[in-house]
Protein backbone atom coordinates (compact mmCIF):
# COMPACT_ATOMS: atom_id res chain seq x y z
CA UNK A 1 74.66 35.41 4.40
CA UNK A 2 76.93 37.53 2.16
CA UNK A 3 75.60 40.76 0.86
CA UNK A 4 77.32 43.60 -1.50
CA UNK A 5 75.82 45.84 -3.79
CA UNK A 6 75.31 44.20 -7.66
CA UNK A 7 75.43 46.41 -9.90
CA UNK A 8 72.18 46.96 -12.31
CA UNK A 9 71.13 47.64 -15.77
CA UNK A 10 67.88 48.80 -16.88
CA UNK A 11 66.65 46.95 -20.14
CA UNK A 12 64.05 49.38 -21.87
CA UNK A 13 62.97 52.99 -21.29
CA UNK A 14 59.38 52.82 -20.85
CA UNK A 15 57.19 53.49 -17.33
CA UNK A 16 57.78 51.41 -14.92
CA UNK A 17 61.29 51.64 -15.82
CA UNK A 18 61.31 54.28 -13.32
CA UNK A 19 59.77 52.46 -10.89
CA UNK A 20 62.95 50.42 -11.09
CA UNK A 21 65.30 52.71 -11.63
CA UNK A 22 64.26 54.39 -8.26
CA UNK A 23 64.00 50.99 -6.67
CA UNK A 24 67.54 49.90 -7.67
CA UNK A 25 68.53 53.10 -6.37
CA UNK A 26 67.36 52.89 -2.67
CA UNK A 27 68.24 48.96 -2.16
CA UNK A 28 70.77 48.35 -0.09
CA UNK A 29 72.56 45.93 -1.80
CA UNK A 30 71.64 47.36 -5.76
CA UNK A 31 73.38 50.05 -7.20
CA UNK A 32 71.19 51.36 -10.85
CA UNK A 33 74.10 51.15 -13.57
CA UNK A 34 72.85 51.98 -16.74
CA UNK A 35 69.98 52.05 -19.30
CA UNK A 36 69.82 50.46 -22.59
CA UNK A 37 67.55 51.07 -25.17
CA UNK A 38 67.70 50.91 -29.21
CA UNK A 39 67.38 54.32 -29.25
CA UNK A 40 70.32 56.10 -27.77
CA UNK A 41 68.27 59.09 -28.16
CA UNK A 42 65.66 57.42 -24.73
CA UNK A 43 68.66 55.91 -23.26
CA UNK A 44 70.44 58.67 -22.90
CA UNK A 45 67.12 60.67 -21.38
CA UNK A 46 66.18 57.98 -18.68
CA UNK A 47 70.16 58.12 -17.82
CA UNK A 48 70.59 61.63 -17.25
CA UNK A 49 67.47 61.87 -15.24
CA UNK A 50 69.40 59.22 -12.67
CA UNK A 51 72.82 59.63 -13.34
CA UNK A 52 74.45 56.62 -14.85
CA UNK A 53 75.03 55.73 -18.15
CA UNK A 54 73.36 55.14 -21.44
CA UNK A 55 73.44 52.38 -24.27
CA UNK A 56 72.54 51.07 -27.24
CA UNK A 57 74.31 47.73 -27.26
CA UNK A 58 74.09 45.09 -24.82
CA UNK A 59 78.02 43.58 -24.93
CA UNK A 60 79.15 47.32 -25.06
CA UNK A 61 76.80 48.23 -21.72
CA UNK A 62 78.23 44.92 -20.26
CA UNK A 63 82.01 45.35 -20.71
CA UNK A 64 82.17 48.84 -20.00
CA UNK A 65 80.30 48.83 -16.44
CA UNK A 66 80.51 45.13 -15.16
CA UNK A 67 77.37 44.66 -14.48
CA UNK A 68 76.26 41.14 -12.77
CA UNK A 69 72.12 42.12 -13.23
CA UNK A 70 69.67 43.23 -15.75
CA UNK A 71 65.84 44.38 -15.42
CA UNK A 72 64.47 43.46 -18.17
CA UNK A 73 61.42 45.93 -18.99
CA UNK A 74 61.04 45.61 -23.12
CA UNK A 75 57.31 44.91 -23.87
CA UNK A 76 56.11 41.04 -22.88
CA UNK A 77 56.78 39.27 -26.48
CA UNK A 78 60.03 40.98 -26.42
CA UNK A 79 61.92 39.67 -23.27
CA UNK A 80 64.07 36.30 -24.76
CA UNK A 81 66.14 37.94 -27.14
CA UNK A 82 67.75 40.45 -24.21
CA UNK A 83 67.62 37.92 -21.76
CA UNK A 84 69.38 35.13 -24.23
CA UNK A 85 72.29 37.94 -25.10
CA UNK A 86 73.01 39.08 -21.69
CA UNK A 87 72.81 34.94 -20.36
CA UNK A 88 75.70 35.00 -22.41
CA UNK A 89 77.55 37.49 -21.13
CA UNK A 90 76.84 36.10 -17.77
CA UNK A 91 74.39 38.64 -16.50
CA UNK A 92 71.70 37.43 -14.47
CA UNK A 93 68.31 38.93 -15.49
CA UNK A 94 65.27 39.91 -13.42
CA UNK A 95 61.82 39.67 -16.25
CA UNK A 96 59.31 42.24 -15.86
CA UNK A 97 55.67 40.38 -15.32
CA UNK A 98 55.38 37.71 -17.38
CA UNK A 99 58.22 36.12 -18.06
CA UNK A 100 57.22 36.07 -22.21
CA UNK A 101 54.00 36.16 -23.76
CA UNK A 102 55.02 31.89 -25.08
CA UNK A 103 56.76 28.79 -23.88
CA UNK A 104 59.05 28.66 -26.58
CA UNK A 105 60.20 31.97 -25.53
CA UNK A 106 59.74 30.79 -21.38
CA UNK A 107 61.70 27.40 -22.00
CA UNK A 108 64.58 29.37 -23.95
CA UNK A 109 65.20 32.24 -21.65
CA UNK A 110 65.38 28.96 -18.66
CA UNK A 111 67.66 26.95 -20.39
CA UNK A 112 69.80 29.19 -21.72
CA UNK A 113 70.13 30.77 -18.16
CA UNK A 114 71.15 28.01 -16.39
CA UNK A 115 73.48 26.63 -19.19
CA UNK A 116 75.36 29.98 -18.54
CA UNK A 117 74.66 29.76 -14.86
CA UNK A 118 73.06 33.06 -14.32
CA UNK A 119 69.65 33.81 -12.42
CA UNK A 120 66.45 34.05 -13.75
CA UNK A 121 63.75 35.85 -11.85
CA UNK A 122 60.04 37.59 -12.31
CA UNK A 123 58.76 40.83 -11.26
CA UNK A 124 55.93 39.59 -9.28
CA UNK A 125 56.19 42.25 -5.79
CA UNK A 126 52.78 41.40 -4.43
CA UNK A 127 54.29 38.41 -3.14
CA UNK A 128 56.28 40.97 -0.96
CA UNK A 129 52.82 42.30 0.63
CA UNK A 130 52.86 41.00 4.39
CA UNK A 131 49.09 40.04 4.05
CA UNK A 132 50.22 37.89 1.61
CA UNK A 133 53.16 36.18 3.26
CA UNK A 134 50.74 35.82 6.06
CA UNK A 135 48.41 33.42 3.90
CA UNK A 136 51.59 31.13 2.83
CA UNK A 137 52.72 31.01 6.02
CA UNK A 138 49.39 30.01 7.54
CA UNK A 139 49.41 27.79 4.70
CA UNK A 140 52.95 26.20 5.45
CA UNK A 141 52.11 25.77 8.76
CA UNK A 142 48.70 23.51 8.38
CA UNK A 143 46.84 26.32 9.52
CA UNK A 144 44.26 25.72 7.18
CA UNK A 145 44.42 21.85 7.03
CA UNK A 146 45.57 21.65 3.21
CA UNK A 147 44.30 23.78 0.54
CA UNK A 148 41.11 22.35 -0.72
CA UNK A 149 39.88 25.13 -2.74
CA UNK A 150 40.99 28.34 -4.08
CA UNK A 151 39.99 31.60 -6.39
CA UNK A 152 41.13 34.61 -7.87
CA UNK A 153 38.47 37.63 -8.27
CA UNK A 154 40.33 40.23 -10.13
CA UNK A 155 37.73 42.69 -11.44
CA UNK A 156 39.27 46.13 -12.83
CA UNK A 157 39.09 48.26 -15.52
CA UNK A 158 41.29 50.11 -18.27
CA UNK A 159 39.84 52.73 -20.35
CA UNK A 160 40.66 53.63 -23.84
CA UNK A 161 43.44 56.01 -22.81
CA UNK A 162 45.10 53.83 -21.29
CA UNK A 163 45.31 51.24 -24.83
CA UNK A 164 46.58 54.17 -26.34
CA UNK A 165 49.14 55.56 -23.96
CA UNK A 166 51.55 53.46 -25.40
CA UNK A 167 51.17 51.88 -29.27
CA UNK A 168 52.00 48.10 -27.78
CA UNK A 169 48.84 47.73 -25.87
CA UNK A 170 45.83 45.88 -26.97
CA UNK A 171 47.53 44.07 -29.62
CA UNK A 172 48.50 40.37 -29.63
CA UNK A 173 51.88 41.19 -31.57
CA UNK A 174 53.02 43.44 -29.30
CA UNK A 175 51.65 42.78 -26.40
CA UNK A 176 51.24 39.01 -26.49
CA UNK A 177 47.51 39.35 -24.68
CA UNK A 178 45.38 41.13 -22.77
CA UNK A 179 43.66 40.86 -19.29
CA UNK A 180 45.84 37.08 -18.69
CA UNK A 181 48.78 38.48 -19.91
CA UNK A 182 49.53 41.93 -18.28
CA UNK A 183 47.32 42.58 -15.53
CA UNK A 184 46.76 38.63 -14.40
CA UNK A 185 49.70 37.59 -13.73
CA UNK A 186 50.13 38.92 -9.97
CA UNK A 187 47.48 36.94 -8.77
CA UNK A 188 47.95 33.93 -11.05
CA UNK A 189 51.14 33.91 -9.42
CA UNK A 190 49.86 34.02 -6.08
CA UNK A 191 47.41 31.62 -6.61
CA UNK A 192 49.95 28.67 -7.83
CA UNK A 193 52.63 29.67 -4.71
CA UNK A 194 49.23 29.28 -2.37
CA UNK A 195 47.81 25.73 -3.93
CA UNK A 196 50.44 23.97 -5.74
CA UNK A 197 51.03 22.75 -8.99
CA UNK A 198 48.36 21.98 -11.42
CA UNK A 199 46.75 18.83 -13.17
CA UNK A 200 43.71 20.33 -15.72
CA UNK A 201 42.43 23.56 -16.63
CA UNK A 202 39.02 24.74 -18.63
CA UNK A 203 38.98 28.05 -19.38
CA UNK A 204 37.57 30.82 -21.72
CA UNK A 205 38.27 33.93 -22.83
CA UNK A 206 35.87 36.82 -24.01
CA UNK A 207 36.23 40.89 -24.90
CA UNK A 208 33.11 41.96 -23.33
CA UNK A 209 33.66 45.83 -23.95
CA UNK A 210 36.60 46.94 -25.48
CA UNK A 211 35.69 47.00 -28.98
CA UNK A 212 39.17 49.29 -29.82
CA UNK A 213 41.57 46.72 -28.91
CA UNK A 214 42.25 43.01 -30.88
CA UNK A 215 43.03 40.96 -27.27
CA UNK A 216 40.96 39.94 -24.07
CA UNK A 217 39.45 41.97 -21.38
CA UNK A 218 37.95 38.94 -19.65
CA UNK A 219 39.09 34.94 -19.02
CA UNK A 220 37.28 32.69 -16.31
CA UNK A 221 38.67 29.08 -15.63
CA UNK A 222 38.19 26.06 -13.53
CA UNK A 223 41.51 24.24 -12.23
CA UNK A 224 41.90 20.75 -10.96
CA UNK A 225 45.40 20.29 -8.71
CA UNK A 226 47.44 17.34 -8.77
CA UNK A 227 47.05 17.45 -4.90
CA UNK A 228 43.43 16.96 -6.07
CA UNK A 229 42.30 20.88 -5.00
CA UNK A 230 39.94 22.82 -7.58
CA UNK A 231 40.17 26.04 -8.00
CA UNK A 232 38.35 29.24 -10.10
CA UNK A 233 39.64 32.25 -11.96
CA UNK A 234 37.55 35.15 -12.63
CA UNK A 235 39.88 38.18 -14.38
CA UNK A 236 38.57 41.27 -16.09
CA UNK A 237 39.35 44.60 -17.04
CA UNK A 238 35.04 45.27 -17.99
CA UNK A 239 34.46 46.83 -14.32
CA UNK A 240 34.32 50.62 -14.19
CA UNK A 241 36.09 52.43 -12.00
CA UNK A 242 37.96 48.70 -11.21
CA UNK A 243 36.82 46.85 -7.98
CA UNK A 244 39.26 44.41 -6.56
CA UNK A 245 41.44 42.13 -6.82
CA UNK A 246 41.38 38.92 -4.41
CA UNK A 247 43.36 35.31 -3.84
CA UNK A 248 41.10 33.45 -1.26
CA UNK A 249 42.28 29.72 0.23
CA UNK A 250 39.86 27.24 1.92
CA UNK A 251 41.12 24.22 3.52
CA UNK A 252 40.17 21.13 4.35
CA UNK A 253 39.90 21.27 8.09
CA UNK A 254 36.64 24.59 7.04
CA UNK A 255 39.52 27.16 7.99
CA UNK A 256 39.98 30.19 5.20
CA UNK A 257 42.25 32.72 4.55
CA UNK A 258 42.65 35.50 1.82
CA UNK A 259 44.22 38.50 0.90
CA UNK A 260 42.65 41.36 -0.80
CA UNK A 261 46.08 42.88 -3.17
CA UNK A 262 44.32 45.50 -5.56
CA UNK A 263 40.79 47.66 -4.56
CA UNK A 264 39.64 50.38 -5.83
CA UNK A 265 41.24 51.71 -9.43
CA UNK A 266 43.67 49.06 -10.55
CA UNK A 267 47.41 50.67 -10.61
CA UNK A 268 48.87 51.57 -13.72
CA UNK A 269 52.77 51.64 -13.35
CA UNK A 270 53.70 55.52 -14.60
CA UNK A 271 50.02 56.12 -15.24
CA UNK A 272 48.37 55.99 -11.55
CA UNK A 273 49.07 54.96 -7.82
CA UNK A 274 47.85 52.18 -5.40
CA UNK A 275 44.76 52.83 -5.01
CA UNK A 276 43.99 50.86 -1.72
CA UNK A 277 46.53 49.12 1.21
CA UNK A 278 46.50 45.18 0.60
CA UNK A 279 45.32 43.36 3.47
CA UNK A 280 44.33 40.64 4.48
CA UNK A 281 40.15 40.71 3.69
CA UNK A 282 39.19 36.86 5.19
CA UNK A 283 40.93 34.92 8.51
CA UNK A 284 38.85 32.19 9.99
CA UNK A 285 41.64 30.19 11.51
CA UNK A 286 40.04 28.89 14.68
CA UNK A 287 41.50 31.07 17.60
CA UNK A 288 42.91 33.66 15.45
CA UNK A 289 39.94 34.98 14.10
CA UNK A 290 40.18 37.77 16.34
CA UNK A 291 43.52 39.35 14.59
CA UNK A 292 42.13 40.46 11.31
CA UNK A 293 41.26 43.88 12.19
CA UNK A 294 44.69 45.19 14.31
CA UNK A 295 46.19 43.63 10.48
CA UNK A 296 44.17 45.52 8.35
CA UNK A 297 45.12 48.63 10.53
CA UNK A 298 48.87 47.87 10.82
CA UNK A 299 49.02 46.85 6.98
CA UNK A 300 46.87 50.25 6.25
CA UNK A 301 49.43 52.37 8.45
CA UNK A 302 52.51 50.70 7.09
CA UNK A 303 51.17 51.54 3.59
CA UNK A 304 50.19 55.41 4.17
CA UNK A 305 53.99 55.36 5.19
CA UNK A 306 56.09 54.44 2.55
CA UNK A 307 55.71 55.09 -1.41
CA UNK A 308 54.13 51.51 -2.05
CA UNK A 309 54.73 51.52 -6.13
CA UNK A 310 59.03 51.86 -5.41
CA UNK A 311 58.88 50.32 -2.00
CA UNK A 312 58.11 46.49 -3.08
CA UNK A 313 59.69 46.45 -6.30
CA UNK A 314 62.99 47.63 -4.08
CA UNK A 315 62.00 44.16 -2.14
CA UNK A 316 61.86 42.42 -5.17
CA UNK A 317 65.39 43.55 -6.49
CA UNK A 318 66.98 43.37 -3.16
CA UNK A 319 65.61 39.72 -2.94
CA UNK A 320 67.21 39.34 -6.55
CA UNK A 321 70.69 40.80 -6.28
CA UNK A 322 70.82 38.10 -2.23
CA UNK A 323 70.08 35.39 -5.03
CA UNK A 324 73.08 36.06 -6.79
CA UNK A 325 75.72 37.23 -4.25
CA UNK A 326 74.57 33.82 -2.34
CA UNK A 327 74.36 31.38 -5.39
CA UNK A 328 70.25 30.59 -4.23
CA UNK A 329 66.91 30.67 -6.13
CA UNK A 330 65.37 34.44 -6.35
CA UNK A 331 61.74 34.19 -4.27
CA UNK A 332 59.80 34.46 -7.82
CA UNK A 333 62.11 32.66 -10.04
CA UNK A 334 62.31 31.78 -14.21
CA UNK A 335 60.29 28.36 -13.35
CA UNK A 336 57.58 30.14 -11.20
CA UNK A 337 57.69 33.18 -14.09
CA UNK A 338 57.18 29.88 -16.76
CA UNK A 339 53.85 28.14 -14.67
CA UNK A 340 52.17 31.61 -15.02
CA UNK A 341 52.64 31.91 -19.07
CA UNK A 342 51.42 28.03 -19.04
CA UNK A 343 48.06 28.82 -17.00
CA UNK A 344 47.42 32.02 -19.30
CA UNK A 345 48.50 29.78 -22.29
CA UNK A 346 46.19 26.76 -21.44
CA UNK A 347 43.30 29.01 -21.16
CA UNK A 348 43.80 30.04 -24.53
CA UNK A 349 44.57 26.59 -25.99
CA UNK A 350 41.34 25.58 -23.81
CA UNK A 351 39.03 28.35 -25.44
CA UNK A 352 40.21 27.61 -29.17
CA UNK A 353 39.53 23.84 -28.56
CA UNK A 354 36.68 23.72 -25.98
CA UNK A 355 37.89 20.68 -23.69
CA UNK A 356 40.34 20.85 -20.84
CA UNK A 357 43.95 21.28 -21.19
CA UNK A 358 46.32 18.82 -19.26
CA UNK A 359 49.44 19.96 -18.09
CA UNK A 360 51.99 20.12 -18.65
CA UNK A 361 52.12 22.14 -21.51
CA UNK A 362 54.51 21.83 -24.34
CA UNK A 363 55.14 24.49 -27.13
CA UNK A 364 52.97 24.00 -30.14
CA UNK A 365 55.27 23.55 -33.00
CA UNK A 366 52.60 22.26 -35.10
CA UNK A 367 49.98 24.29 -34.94
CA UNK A 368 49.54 27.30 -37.18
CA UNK A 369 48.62 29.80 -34.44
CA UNK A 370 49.45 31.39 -31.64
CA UNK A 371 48.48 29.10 -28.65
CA UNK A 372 44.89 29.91 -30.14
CA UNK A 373 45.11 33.69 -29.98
CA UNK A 374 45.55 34.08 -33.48
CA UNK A 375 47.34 32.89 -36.21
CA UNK A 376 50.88 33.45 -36.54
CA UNK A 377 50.36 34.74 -40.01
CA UNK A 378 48.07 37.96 -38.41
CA UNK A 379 51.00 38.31 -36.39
């Protein structure tokens, strides 16, 4: 396996740029580049604070330093149109959480990636967490029979300071969603790499509390398989001071496992810390039952160690920039980035219609609206 460092650009100047910027800096085979923004003016700021350089056009940034990688941190309706330049310019391009806030946008930013023959990839560093590697792998291995039933319990909260800490949030044009579309997607993730691909969804979404904002704080869905597992999704951000957040598996020979990735206060990139170590909260594999507890104190250890918010995203990147040096699919790639944006998107469609969505989902070109959010007129 080849490795060298690829160099880096940072797409967007907002807060968990840094997060980046600090993880591209300690990888071992990424090397932080540049910034670009369309203002110079907050280009130029993130760049001195790290010492590279700062832009305000993409095919300048790209000729001038070489770069072979982008992170691509613009708010979530705003990804394609960076990603679709620099796929041009042969940059490979690693999407902040989602991939886009629509399928158009998803099915573009794909294509047009691998017609240039670049990488695609998806912030989505819980993956990363050993206690969740540990439920794949048990997974993999039949540990569990095969998945017969799974669920996400995500119950946080964000408070009105956070919707106006930055002037994107809480708003479908500008933010694409709420509770599915920004805080979801880690565990909706997880919970498609655990069970597989799916066959139906019925979903619905609600704001229960957040009067102040136009989007979501709330969705709850059921989900056939196409292995013929069901699953449930319970997401919120209506739970003061924010619970937990939890992917559980049951299998078909009784066994369970589960990993708990969120307690306590739900992290807020450039706003807050982890609250809580993820481990792994439920192990009933016959004969290894016993393990749980020397995990959760290794995982708990491990995480008191290292600065968890840089530390996994430095994982992530690292895991990008192999991808490319050795010509393979990132861990969290475009397609995996695209089945998260179509579960989100189906519970939409499914709310606005009130029957079960079948996948898989195609772009709506006919309807006047915006995968029932709103119309594209409010927009």
């Amino acid at each position: 396996m080849t490795e060298r460092k690829i160099k880096t650009a940072i797409i967007g100047c907002g807060k968990v740029s840094h997060l980046h910027a600090a993880a591209l800096q300690q990888g071992k085979n990424t090397e932080l580049a540049a910034f670009y923004s369309r203002s110079l003016d907050k280009a130029q700021e993130f760049a001195a604070k790290y010492g590279v350089l700062a832009f305000d056009g993409l095919e300048k940034m790209v000729k001038e330093t070489g770069i072979e990688s982008a992170v691509i941190c613009t708010p979530h309706p705003f990804h394609a149109n960076p990603v679709i330049q620099l796929a041009k310019l042969g940059v490979s391009c690693l999407v902040e959480k989602p991939l886009a806030s629509s399928l158009p946008d998803c099915d573009l930013m794909i294509q047009t990636c691998n017609e240039n023959n670049v990488k695609l990839g998806v912030v989505s560093q819980r993956r990363f967490y050993a206690p969740v590697q540990r439920v794949k792998t048990a997974i993999d291995e039949g540990k569990i029979g095969v998945p017969a039933l799974g669920t996400i319990n995500m119950l946080g909260w964000r408070d009105k300071a956070y919707y106006d800490s930055d002037g994107w949030r809480g708003t479908w044009q500008m933010e694409g969603g709420g509770v599915l579309v920004n805080q979801a997607p880690h565990q909706l993730d997880i919970f498609q790499w655990l069970m597989g691909p799916i066959d139906e969804v019925f979903g619905v979404w609600r704001n229960l509390n957040h009067p102040y904002i136009e989007v979501e704080d709330t969705a709850l869905a059921i989900v056939k398989f196409k292995s013929g597992a069901i699953g449930n999704i319970i997401v919120s951000n209506s739970q003061k001071p924010g619970i937990y957040g939890k992917v559980h598996v049951h299998g078909s020979n009784g066994a369970s496992v589960g990993v708990q990735t969120d307690g306590g206060a739900m992290f807020i990139a450039g706003m807050s810390s982890i609250a809580e170590p993820p481990v792994n909260d439920l192990w009933t594999i016959p004969g290894e039952e016993h393990i749980l507890e020397g995990w959760k104190q290794e995982d708990s250890d491990f995480f008191n160690s290292i600065n968890a918010m840089e530390y996994y995203m430095k994982l992530q990147n690292e895991d990008f920039a192999n991808a490319i040096v050795n010509n393979r699919k990132p861990l969290v790639s475009g397609e995996d980035g695209r089945a998260t944006v179509e579960l989100f998107t189906a519970i939409y469609r499914s709310t606005r219609d009130n029957q079960p969505v079948k996948f898989p989902l195609h772009p709506e070109s006919e309807m006047d609206d915006f995968d029932g959010r709103v119309t594209k007129n409010q927009m």
